[in-house]
C-alpha atoms as a PDB file:
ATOM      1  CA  UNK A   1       0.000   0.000   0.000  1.00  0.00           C
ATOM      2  CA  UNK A   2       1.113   3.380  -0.546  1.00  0.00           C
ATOM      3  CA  UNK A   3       2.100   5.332   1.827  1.00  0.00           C
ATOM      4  CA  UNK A   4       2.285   9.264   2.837  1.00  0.00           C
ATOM      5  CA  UNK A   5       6.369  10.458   2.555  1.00  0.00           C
ATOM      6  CA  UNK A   6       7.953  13.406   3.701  1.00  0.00           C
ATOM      7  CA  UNK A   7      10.993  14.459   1.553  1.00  0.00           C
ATOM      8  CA  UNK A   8      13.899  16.606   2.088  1.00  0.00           C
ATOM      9  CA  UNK A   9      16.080  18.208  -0.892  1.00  0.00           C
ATOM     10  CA  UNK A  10      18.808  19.083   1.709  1.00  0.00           C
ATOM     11  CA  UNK A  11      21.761  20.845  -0.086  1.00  0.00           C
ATOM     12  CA  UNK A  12      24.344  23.211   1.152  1.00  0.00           C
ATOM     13  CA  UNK A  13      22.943  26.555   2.102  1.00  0.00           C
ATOM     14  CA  UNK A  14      19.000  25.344   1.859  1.00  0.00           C
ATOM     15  CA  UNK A  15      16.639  22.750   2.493  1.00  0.00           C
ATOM     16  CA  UNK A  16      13.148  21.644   1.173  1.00  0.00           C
ATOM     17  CA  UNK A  17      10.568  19.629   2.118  1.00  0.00           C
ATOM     18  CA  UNK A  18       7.886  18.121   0.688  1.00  0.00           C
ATOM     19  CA  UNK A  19       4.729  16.439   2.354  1.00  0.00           C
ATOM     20  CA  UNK A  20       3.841  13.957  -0.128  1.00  0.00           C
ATOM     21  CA  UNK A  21       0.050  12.129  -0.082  1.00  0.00           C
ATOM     22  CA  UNK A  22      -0.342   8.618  -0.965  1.00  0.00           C
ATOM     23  CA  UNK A  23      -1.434   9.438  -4.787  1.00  0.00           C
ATOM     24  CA  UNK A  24       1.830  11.702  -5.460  1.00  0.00           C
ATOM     25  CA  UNK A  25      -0.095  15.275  -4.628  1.00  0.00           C
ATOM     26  CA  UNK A  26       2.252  17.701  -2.594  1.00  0.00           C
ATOM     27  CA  UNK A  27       0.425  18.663   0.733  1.00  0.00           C
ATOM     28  CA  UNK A  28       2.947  20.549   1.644  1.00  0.00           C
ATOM     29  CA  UNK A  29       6.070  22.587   1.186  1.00  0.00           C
ATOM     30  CA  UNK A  30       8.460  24.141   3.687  1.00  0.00           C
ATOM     31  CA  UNK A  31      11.601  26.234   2.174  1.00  0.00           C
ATOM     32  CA  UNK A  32      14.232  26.957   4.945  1.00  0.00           C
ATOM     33  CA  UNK A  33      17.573  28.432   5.179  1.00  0.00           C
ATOM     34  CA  UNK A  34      19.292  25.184   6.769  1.00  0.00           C
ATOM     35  CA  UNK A  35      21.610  23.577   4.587  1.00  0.00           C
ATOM     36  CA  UNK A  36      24.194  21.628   5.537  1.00  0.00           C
ATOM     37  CA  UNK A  37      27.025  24.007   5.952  1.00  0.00           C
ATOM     38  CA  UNK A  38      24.389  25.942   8.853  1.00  0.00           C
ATOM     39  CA  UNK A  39      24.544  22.648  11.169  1.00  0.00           C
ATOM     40  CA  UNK A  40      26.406  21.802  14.008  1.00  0.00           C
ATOM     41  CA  UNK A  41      28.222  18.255  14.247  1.00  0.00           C
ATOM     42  CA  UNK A  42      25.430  16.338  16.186  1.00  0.00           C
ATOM     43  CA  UNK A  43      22.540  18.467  15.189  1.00  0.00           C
ATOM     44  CA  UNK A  44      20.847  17.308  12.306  1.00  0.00           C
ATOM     45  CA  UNK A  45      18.126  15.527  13.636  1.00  0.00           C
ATOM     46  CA  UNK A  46      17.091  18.536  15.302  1.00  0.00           C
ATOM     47  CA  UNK A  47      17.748  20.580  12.006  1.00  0.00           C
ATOM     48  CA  UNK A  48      14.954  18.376  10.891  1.00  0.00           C
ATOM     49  CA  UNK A  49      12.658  18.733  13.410  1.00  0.00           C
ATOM     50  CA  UNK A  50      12.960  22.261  13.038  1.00  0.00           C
ATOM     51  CA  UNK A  51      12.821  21.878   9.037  1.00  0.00           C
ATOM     52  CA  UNK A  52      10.007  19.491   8.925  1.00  0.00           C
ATOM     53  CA  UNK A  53       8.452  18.692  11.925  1.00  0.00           C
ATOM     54  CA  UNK A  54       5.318  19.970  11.376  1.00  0.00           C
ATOM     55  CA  UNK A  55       4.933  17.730   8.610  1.00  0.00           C
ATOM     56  CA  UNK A  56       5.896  14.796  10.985  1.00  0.00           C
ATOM     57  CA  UNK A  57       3.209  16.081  13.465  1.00  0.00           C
ATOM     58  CA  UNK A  58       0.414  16.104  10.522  1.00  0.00           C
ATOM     59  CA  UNK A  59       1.735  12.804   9.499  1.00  0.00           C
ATOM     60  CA  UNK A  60       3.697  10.572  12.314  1.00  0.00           C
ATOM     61  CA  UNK A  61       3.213   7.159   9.814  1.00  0.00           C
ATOM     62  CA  UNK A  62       4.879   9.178   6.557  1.00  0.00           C
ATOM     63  CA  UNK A  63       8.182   7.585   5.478  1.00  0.00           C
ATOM     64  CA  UNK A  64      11.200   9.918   6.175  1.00  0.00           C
ATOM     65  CA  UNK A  65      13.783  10.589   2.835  1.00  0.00           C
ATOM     66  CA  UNK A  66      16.669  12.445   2.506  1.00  0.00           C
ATOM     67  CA  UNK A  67      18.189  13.866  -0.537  1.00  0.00           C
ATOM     68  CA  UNK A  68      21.059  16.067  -1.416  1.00  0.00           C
ATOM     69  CA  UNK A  69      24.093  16.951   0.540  1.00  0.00           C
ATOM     70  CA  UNK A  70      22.804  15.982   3.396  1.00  0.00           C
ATOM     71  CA  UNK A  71      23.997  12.278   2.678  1.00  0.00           C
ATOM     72  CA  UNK A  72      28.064  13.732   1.597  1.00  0.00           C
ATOM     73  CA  UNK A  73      31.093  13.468   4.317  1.00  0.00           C
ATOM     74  CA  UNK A  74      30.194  17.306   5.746  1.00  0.00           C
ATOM     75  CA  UNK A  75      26.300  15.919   5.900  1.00  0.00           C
ATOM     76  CA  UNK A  76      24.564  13.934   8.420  1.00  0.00           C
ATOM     77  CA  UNK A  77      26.337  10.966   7.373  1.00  0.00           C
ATOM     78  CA  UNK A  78      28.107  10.083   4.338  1.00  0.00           C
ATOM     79  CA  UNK A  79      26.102   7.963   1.999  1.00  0.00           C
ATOM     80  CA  UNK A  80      28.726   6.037  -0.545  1.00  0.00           C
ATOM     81  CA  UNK A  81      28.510   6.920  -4.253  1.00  0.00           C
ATOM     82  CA  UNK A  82      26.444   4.345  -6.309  1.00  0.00           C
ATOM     83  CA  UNK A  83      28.867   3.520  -9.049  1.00  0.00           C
ATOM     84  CA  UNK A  84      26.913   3.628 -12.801  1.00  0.00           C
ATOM     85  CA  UNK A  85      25.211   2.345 -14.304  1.00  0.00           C
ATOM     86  CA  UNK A  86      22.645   2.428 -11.880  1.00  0.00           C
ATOM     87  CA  UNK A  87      18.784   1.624 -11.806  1.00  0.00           C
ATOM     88  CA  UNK A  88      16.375   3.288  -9.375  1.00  0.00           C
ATOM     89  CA  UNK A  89      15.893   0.148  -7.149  1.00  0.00           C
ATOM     90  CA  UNK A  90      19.843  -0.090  -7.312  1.00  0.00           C
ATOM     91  CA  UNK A  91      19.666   3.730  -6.000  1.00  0.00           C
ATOM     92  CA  UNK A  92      17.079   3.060  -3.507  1.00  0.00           C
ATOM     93  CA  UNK A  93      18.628  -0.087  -1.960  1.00  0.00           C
ATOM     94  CA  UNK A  94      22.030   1.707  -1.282  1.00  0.00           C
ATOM     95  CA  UNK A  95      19.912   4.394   1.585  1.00  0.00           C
ATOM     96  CA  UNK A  96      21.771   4.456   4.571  1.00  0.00           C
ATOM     97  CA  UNK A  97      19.305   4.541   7.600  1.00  0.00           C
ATOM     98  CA  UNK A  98      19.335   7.616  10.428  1.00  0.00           C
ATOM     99  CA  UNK A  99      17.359   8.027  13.695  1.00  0.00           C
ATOM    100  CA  UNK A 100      15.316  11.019  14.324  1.00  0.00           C
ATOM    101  CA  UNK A 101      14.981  12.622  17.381  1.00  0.00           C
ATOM    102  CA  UNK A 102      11.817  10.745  18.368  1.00  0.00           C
ATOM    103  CA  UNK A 103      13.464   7.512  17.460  1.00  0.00           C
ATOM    104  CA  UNK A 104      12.185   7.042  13.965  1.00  0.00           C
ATOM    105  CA  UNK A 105      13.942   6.146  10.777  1.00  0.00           C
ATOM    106  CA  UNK A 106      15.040   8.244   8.030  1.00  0.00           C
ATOM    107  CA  UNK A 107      16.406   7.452   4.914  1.00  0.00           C
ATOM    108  CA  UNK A 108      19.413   9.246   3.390  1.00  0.00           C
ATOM    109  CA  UNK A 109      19.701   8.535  -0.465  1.00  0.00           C
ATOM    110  CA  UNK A 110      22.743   7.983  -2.504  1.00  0.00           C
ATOM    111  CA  UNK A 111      24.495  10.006  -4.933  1.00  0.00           C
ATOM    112  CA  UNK A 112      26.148   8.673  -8.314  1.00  0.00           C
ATOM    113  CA  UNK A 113      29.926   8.408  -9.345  1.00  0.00           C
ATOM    114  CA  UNK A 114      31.221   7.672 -13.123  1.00  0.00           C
ATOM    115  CA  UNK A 115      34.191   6.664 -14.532  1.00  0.00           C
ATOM    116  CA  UNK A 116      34.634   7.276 -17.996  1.00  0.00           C
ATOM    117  CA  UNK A 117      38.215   7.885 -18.485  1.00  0.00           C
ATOM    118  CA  UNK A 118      36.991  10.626 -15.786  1.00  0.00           C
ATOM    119  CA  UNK A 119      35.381  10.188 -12.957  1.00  0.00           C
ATOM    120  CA  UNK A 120      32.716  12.145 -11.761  1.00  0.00           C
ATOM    121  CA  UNK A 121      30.150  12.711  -8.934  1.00  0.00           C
ATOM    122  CA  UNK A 122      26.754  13.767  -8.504  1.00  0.00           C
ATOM    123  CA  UNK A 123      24.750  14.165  -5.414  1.00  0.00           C
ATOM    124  CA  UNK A 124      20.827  14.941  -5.270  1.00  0.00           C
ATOM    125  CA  UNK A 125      20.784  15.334  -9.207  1.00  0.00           C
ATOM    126  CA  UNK A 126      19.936  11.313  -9.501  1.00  0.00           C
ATOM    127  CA  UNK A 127      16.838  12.038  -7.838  1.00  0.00           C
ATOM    128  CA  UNK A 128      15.468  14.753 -10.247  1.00  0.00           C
ATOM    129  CA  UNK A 129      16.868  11.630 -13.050  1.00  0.00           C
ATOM    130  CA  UNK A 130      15.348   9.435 -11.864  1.00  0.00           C
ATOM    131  CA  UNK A 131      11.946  11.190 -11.934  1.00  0.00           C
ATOM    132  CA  UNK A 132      11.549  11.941 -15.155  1.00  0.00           C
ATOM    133  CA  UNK A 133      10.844   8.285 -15.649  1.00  0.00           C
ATOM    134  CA  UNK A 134      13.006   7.916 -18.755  1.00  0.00           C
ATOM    135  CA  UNK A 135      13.451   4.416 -20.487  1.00  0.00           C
ATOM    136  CA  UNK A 136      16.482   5.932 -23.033  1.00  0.00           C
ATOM    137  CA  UNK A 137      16.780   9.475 -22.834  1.00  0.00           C
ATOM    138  CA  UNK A 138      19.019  12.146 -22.141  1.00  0.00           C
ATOM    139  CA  UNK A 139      18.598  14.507 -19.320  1.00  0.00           C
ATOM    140  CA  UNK A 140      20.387  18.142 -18.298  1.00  0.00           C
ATOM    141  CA  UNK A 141      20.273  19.521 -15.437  1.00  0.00           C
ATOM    142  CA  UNK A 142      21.224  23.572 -15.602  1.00  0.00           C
ATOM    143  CA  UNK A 143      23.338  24.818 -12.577  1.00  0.00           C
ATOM    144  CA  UNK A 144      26.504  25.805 -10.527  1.00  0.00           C
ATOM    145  CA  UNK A 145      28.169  22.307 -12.021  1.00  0.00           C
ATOM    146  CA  UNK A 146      25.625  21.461 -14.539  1.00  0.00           C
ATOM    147  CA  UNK A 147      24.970  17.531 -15.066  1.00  0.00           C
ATOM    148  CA  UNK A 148      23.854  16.072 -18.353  1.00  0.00           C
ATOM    149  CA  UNK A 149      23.098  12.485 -17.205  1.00  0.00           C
ATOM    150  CA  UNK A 150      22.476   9.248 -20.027  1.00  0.00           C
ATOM    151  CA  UNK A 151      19.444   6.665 -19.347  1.00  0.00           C
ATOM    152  CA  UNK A 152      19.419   3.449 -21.288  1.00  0.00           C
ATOM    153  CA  UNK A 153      17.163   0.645 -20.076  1.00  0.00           C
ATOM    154  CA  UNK A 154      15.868   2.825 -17.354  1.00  0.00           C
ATOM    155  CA  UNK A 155      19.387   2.825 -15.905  1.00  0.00           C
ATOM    156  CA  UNK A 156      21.684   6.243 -15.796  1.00  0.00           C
ATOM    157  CA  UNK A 157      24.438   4.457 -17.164  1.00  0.00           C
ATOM    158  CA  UNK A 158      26.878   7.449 -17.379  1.00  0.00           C
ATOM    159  CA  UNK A 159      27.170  11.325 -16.900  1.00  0.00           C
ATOM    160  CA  UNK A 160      29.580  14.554 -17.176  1.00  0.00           C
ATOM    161  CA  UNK A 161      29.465  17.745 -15.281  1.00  0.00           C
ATOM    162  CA  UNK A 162      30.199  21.164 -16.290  1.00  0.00           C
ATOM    163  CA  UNK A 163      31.184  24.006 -14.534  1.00  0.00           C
ATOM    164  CA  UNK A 164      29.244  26.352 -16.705  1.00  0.00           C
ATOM    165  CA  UNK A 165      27.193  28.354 -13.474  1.00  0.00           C
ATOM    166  CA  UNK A 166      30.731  28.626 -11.686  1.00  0.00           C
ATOM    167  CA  UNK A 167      32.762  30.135 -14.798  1.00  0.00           C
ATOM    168  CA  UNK A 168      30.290  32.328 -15.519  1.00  0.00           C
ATOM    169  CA  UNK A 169      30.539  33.968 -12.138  1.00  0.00           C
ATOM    170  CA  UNK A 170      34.299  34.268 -12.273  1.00  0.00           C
ATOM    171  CA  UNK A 171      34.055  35.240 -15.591  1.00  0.00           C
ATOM    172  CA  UNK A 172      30.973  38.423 -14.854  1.00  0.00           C
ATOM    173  CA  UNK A 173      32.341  39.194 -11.498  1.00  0.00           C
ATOM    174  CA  UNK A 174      36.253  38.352 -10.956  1.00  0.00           C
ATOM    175  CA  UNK A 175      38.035  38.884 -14.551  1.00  0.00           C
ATOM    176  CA  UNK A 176      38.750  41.832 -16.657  1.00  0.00           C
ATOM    177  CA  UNK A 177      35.022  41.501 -18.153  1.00  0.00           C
ATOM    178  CA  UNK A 178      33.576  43.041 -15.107  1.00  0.00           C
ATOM    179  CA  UNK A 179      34.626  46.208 -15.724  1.00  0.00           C
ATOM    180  CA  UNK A 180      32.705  46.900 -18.553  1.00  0.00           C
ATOM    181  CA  UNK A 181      29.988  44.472 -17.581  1.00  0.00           C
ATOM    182  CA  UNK A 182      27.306  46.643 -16.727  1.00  0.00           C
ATOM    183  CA  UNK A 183      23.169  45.622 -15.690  1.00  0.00           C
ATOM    184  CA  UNK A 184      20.916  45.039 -18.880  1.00  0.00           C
ATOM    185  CA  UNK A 185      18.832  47.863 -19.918  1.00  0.00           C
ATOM    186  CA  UNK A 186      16.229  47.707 -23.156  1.00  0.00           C
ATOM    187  CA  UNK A 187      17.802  45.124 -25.319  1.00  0.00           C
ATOM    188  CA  UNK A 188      20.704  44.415 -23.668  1.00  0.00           C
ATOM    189  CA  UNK A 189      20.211  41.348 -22.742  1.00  0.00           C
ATOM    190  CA  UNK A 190      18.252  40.037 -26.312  1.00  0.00           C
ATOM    191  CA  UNK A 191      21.690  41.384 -27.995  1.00  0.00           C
ATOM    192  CA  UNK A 192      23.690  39.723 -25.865  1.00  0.00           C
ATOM    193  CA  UNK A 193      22.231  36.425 -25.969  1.00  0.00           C
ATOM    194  CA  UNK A 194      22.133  36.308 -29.753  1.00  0.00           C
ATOM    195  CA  UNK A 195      25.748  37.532 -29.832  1.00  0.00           C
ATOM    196  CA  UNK A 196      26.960  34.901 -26.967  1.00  0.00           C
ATOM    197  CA  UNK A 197      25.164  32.209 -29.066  1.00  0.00           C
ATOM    198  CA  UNK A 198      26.624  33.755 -32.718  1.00  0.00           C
ATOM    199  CA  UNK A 199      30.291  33.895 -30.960  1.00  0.00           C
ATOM    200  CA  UNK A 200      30.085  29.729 -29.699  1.00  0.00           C
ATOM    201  CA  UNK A 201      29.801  29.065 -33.283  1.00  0.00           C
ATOM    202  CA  UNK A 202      32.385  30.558 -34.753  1.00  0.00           C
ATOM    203  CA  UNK A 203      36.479  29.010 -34.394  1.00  0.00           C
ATOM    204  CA  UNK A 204      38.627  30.060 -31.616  1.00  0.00           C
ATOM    205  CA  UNK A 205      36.762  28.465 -28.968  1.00  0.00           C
ATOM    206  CA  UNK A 206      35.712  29.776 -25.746  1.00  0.00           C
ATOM    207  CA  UNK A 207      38.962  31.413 -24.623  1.00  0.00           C
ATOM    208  CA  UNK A 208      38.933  33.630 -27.391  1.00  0.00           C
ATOM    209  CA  UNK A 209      34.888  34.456 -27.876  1.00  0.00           C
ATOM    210  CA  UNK A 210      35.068  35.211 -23.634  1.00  0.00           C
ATOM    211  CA  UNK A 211      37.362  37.768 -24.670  1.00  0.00           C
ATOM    212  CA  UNK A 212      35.206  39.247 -27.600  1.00  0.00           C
ATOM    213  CA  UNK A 213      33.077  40.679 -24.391  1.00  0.00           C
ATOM    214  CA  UNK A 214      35.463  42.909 -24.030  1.00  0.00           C
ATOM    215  CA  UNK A 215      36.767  44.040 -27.240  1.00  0.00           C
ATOM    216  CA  UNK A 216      32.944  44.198 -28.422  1.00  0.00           C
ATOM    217  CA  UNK A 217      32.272  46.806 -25.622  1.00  0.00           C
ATOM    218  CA  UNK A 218      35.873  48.498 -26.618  1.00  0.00           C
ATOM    219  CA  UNK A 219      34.844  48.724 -30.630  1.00  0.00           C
ATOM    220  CA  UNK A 220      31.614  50.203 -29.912  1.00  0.00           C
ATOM    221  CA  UNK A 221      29.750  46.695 -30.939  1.00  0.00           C
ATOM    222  CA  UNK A 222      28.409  45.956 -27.847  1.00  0.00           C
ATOM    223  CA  UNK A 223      26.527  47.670 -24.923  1.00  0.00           C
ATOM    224  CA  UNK A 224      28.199  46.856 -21.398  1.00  0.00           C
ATOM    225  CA  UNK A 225      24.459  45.766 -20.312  1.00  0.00           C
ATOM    226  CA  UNK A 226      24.533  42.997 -23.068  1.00  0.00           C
ATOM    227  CA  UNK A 227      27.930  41.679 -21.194  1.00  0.00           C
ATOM    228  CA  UNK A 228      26.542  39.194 -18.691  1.00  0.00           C
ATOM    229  CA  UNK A 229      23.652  37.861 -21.355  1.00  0.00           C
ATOM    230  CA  UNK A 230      26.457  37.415 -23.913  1.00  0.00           C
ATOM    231  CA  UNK A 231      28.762  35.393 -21.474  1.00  0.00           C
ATOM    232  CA  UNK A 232      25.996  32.940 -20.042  1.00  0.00           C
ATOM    233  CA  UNK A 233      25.109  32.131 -23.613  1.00  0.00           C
ATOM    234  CA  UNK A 234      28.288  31.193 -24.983  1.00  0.00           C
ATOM    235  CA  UNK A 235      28.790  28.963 -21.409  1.00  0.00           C
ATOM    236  CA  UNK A 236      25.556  27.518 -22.530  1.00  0.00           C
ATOM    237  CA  UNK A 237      26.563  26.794 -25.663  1.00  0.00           C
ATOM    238  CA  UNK A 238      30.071  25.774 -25.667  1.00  0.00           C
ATOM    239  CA  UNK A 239      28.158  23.421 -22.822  1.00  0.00           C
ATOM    240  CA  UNK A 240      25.589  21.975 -25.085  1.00  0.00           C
ATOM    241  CA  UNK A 241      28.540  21.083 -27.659  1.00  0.00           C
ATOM    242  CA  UNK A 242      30.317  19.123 -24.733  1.00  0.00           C
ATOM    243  CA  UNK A 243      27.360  16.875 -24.094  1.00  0.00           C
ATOM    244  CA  UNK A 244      27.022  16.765 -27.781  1.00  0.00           C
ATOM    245  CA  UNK A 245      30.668  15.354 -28.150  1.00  0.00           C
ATOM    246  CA  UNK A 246      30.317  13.246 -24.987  1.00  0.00           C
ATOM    247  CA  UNK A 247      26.768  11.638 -25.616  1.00  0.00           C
ATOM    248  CA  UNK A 248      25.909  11.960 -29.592  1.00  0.00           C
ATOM    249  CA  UNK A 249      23.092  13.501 -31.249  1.00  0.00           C
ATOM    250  CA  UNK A 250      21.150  14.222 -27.444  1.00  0.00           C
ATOM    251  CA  UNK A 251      18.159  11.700 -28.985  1.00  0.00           C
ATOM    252  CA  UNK A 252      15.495  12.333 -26.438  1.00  0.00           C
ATOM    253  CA  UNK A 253      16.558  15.060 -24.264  1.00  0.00           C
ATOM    254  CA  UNK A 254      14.734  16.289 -21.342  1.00  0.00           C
ATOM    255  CA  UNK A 255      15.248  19.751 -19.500  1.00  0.00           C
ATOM    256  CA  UNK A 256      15.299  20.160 -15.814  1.00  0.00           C
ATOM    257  CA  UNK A 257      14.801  23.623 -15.682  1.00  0.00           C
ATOM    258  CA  UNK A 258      12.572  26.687 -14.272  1.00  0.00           C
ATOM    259  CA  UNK A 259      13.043  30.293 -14.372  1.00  0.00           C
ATOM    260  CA  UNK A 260      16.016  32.416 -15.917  1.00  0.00           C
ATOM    261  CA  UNK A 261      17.845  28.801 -16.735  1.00  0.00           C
ATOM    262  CA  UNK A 262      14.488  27.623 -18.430  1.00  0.00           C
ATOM    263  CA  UNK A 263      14.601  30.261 -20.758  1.00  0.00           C
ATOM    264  CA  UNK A 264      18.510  30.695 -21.220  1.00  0.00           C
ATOM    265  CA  UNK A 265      18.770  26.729 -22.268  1.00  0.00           C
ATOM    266  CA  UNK A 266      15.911  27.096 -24.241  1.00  0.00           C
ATOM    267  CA  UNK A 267      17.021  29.167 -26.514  1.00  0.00           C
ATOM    268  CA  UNK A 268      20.590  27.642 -26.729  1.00  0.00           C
ATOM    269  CA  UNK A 269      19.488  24.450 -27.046  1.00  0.00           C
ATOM    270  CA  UNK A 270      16.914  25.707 -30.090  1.00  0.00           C
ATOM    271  CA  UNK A 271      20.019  27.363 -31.719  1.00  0.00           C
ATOM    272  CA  UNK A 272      21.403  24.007 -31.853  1.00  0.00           C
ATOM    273  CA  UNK A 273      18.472  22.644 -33.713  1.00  0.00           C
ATOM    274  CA  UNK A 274      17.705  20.124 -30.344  1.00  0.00           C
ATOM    275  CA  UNK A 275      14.523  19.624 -29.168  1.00  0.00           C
ATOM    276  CA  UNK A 276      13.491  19.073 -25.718  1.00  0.00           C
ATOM    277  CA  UNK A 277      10.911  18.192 -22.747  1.00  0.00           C
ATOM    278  CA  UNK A 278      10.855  20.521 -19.975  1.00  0.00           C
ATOM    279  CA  UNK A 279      10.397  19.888 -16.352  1.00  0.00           C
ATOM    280  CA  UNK A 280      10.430  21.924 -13.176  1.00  0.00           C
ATOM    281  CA  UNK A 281      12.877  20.739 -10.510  1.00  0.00           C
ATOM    282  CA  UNK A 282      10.383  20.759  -7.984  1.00  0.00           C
ATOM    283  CA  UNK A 283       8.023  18.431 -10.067  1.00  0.00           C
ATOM    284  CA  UNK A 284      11.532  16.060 -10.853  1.00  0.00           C
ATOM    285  CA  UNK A 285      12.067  15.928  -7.252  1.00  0.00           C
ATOM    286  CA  UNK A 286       8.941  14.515  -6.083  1.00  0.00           C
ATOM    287  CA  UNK A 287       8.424  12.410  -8.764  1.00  0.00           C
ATOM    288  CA  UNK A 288      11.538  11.024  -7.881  1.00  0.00           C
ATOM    289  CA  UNK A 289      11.638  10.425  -4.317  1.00  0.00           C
ATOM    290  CA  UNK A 290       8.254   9.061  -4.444  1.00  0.00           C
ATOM    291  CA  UNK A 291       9.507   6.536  -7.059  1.00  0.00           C
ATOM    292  CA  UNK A 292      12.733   5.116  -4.833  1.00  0.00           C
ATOM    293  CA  UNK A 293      10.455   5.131  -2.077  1.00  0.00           C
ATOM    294  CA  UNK A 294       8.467   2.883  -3.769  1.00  0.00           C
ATOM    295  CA  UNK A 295      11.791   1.293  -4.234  1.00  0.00           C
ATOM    296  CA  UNK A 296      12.429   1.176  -0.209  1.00  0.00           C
ATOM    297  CA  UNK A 297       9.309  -0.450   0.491  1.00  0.00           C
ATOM    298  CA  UNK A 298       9.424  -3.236  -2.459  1.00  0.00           C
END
């Protein structure tokens, strides 16, 4: 039978939780400023409580998961990598079991590692994977170290990550760029964009387009405003072309996406004639902790 579940996204500066009903529905949603790096050795289960325990008040007999940093060496406790390829039961049997502070069980799930030549990690991105539900696919995940994961057979049988959110800040904030990168005003930011995607096509690379920011803005060719814009789109791009190289023509690609990143890898991904499904992290997330729950109870 299926049973309520109360799910944590638990990352490094913030935490969510979900209150999940027996048909899927979200009851409930908390959004708190307690990630990881905010708790005290010793103190998570009272992180929780604080986090979530009204949901475990509304519902004592919900199933408790974890997901996210919460399960690395600086979390709660350190849940070993699931080497790929990896199914969702695989995923879901590797949970390492916590107490809370009434004495209940929690659940904190896994994260993935890859070796292909290099090895790579992921941590909480499985779980958004894993609920799109794809058979063969491929899936991207926009962010800070962006993951573009590759499901055959229902398994995520390899991945690569990308710095792309991470450049981009050093890049707008920290390098010579940032003194002519100025806010977007008008069409700033629509110039930019198509000029960031223009410049990712061209030879040279990134090393030399990055620098095009600035000698645009020098030569009169480019606003300051269209700076940032034209930066995150050639990261986008040059990104796309990665997972291109690394996983083939992208056959069935789904976007996990909402917002600013939505729209950004939208458009990049249309200027490189791919076509894609779009879903919300928030729906991903639930739709996969409620499938390797299922996966727990089995």
């Amino acid at each position: 039978m299926p049973t309520p579940l109360i799910a944590l996204d638990w990352g490094t500066t913030r935490a969510r939780a979900f209150l999940v009903g027996e048909d899927g529905a979200v009851l409930g949603k908390r959004v708190a400023d307690r990630g990881i790096q905010s708790v005290p050795s010793g103190g998570f289960p009272a992180a929780f409580a604080q986090i979530a325990g009204e949901f475990r008040q509304a519902r004592p007999d919900a199933a408790v998961l974890l997901a996210g940093m919460v399960g690395s060496r600086n979390g709660w406790v350190e849940a070993p990598y699931v080497a790929c390829p990896a199914s969702p039961d695989e995923i879901a049997a590797a949970g390492l079991a916590v107490t809370l502070d009434d004495g209940t069980r929690a659940t904190i799930l896994p994260g993935l590692s890859c070796d292909e030549g290099a090895f790579d990690v992921m941590r909480g991105e499985e779980t958004l994977i894993v609920g799109l539900g794809l058979t063969d696919g491929v899936a991207c995940l926009p962010g800070t170290h962006s993951k573009w994961a590759e499901v055959k057979g229902g398994r995520i049988t390899r991945f690569a990550s990308f710095m792309t959110g991470e450049i981009y800040g050093l890049l707008r904030e920290h390098s010579i760029l940032s003194r002519l990168a100025t806010e977007p005003v008008g069409d700033d930011a629509a110039e930019g964009a198509r000029r960031g995607l223009a410049a990712a096509q061209r030879p040279g690379g990134l090393l030399n387009a990055a620098f095009h920011a600035r000698s645009d803005v020098l030569g009169g060719r480019m606003q300051g405003g269209a700076v940032g814009p034209y930066l995150s789109a050639l990261l986008v791009a040059q990104e796309i072309e990665g997972a291109r190289a690394l996983f083939g023509d992208l056959a069935n690609l789904h976007l996990v996406a909402d917002g600013v990143l939505a729209g950004s890898y939208g458009r990049a991904l249309a200027a490189a004639g791919l076509d894609h499904g779009l879903t919300t992290p928030e729906d991903a997330f639930v739709a996969g902790v409620t499938r390797l729950a299922r996966g727990l109870a089995a």
